[in-house]
Protein backbone atom coordinates (compact mmCIF):
# COMPACT_ATOMS: atom_id res chain seq x y z
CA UNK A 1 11.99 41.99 21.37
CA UNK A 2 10.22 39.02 23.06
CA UNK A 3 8.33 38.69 19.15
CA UNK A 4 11.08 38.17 17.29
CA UNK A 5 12.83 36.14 19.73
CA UNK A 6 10.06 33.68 20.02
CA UNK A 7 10.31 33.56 16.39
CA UNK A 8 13.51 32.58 16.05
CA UNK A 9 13.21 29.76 18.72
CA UNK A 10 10.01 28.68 16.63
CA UNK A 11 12.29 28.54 13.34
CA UNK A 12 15.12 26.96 15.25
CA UNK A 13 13.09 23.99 17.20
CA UNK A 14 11.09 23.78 13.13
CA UNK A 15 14.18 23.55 11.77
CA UNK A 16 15.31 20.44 13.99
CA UNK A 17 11.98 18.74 13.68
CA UNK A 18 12.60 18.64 9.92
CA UNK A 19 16.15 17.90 9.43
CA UNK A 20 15.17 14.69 12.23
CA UNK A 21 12.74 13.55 9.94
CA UNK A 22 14.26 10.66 7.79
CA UNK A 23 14.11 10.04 4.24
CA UNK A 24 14.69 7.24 1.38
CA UNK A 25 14.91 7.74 -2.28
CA UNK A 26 14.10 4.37 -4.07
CA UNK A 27 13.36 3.64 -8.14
CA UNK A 28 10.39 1.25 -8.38
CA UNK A 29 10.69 1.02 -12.15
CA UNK A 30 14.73 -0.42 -11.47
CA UNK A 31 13.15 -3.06 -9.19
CA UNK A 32 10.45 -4.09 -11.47
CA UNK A 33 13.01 -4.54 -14.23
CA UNK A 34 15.07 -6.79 -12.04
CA UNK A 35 12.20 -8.90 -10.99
CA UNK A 36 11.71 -11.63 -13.18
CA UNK A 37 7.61 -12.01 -12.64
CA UNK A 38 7.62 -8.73 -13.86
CA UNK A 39 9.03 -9.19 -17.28
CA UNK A 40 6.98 -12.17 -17.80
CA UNK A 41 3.66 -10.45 -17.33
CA UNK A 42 4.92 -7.86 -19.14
CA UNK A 43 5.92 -9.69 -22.19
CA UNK A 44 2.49 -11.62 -21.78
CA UNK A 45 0.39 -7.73 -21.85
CA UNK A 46 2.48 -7.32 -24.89
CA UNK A 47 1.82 -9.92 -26.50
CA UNK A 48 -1.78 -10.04 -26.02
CA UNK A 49 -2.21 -6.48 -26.91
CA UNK A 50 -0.41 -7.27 -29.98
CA UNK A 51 -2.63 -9.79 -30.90
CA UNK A 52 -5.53 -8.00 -30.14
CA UNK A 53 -4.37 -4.82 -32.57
CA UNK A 54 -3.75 -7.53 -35.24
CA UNK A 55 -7.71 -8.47 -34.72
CA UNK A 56 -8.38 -4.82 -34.22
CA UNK A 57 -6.12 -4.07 -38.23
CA UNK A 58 -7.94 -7.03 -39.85
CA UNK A 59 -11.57 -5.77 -39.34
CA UNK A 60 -10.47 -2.37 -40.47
CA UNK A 61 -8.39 -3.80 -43.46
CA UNK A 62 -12.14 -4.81 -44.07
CA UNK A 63 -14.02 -1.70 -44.02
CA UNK A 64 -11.75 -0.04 -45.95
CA UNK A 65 -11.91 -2.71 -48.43
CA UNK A 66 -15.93 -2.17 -48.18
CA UNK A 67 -15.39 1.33 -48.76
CA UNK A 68 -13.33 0.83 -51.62
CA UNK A 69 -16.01 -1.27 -52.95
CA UNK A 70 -18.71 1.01 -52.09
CA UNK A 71 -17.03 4.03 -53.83
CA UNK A 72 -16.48 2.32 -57.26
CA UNK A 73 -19.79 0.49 -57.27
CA UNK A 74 -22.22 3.22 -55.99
CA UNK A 75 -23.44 4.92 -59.02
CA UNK A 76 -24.17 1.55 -60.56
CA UNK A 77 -26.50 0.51 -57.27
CA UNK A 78 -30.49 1.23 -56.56
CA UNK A 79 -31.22 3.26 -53.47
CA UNK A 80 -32.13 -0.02 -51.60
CA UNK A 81 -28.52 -1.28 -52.39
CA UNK A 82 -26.77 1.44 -51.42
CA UNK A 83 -28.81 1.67 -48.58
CA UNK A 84 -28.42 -1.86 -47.59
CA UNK A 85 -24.55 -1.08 -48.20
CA UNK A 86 -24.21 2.56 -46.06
CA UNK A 87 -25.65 0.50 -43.31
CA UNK A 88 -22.89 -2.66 -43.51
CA UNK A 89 -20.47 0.08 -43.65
CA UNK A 90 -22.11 1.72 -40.75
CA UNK A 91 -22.28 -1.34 -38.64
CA UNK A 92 -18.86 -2.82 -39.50
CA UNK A 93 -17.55 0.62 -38.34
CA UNK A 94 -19.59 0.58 -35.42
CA UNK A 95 -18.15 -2.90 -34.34
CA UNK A 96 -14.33 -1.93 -35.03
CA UNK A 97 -14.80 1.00 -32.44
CA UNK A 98 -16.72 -1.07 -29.85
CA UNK A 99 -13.99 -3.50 -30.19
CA UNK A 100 -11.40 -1.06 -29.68
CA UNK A 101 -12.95 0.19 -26.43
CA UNK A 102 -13.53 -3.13 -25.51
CA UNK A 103 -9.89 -3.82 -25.70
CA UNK A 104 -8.27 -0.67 -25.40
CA UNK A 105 -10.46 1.40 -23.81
CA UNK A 106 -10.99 2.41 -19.87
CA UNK A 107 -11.06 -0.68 -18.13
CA UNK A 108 -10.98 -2.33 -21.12
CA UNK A 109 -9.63 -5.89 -21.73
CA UNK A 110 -5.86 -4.79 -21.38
CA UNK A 111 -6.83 -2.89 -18.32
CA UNK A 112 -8.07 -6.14 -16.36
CA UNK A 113 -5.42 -8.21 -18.05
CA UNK A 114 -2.64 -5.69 -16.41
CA UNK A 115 -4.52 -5.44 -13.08
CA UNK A 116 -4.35 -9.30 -13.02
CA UNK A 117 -1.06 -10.17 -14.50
CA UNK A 118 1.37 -6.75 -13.08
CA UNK A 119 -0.61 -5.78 -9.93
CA UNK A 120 0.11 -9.10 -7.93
CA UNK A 121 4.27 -8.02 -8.59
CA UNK A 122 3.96 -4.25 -7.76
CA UNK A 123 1.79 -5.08 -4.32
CA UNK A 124 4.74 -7.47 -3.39
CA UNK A 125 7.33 -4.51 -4.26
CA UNK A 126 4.83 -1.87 -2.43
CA UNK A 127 4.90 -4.35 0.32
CA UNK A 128 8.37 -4.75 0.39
CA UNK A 129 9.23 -0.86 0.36
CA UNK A 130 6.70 -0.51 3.39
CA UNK A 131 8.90 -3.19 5.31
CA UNK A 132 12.42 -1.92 4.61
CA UNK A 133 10.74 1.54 5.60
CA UNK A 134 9.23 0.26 8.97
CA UNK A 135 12.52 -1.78 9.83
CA UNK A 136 14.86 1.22 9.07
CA UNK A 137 12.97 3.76 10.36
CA UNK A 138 11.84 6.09 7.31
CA UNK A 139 9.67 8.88 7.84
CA UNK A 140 8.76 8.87 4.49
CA UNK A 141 10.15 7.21 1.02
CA UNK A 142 10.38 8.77 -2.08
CA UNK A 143 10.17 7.26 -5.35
CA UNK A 144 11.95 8.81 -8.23
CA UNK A 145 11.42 6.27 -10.86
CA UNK A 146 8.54 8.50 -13.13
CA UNK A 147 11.32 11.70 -12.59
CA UNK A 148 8.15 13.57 -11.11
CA UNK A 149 8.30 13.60 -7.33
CA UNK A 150 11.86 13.89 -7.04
CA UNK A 151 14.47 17.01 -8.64
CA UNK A 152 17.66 15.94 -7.12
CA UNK A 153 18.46 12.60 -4.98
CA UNK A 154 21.71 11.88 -3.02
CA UNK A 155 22.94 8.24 -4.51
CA UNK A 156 23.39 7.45 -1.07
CA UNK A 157 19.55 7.83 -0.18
CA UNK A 158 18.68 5.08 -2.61
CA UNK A 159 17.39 1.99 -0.93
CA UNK A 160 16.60 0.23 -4.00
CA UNK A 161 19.01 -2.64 -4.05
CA UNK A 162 17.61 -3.20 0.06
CA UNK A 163 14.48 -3.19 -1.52
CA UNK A 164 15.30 -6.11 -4.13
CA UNK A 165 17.70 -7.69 -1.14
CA UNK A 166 14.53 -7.79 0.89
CA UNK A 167 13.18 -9.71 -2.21
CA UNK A 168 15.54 -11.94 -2.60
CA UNK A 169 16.82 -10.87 -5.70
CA UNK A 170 20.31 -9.86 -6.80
CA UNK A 171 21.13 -6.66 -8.02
């Protein structure tokens, strides 16, 4: 008998230690999309990835052209010519991958470009969260903007227009 009512004061005094905790629900992708910076650097990214694709189409427009070339003209060429030729091809193919990591790749050029342009704006909305958090008392904050960490949030829990307030931006 003394068990199962230690139990249930254990699951009672749990129960109140969680339902004190306190909680706020806020959408980081809303606030970037409100913040001006934001959209800059993001139209910047795009348009510098944009142009680098374009750089990235032309030198394959050209191998395929090679190719092209290659394939109608190889029965007509020596060994040494076709040799000379498999090894342009080679190379040219070479360089359009090694510029596509270089660009696109893992810590590529886009990579450093977004760390540089975007990362300055979400550190200033990560900062911003952290006060409104501190200054209202939050346990913990939730953000449901990627649909992952959150299944079901109250309207009423969102704190993303404080967030933006504490920005000094309008909602």
């Amino acid at each position: 008998m003394k068990k199962v009512l230690f139990i249930v004061i254990c699951i009672v005094m749990l129960s109140a230690t969680v339902s004190a905790q306190r909680y706020a629900i806020i959408d980081t992708k809303f606030i970037l999309d409100k913040m001006p910076e934001y959209k800059d650097a993001d139209k910047r990214l795009a348009q510098t990835s944009e142009q680098w694709q374009k750089e990235i189409d032309e030198k394959q427009g050209q191998l395929s052209q090679m190719y092209r070339n290659y394939d109608a003209e190889q029965y007509m060429l020596s060994d040494d010519l076709k040799k000379k030729r498999e090894d342009q091809l080679f190379n040219l193919e070479k360089e359009v991958r090694d510029l596509q990591k270089k660009r696109f790749g893992y810590e590529g050029d886009l990579f450093k470009e977004r760390q540089k342009l975007v990362k300055p704006v979400q550190d200033r909305v990560y900062n911003a969260i952290q006060k409104v958090a501190v200054n209202r008392g939050y346990d913990f904050v939730l953000d449901k903007s990627e649909g992952i960490t959150v299944i079901f949030a109250d309207p009423k829990l969102d704190k993303s227009s404080e967030v933006l307030q504490e920005l000094g931006i309008k909602s």
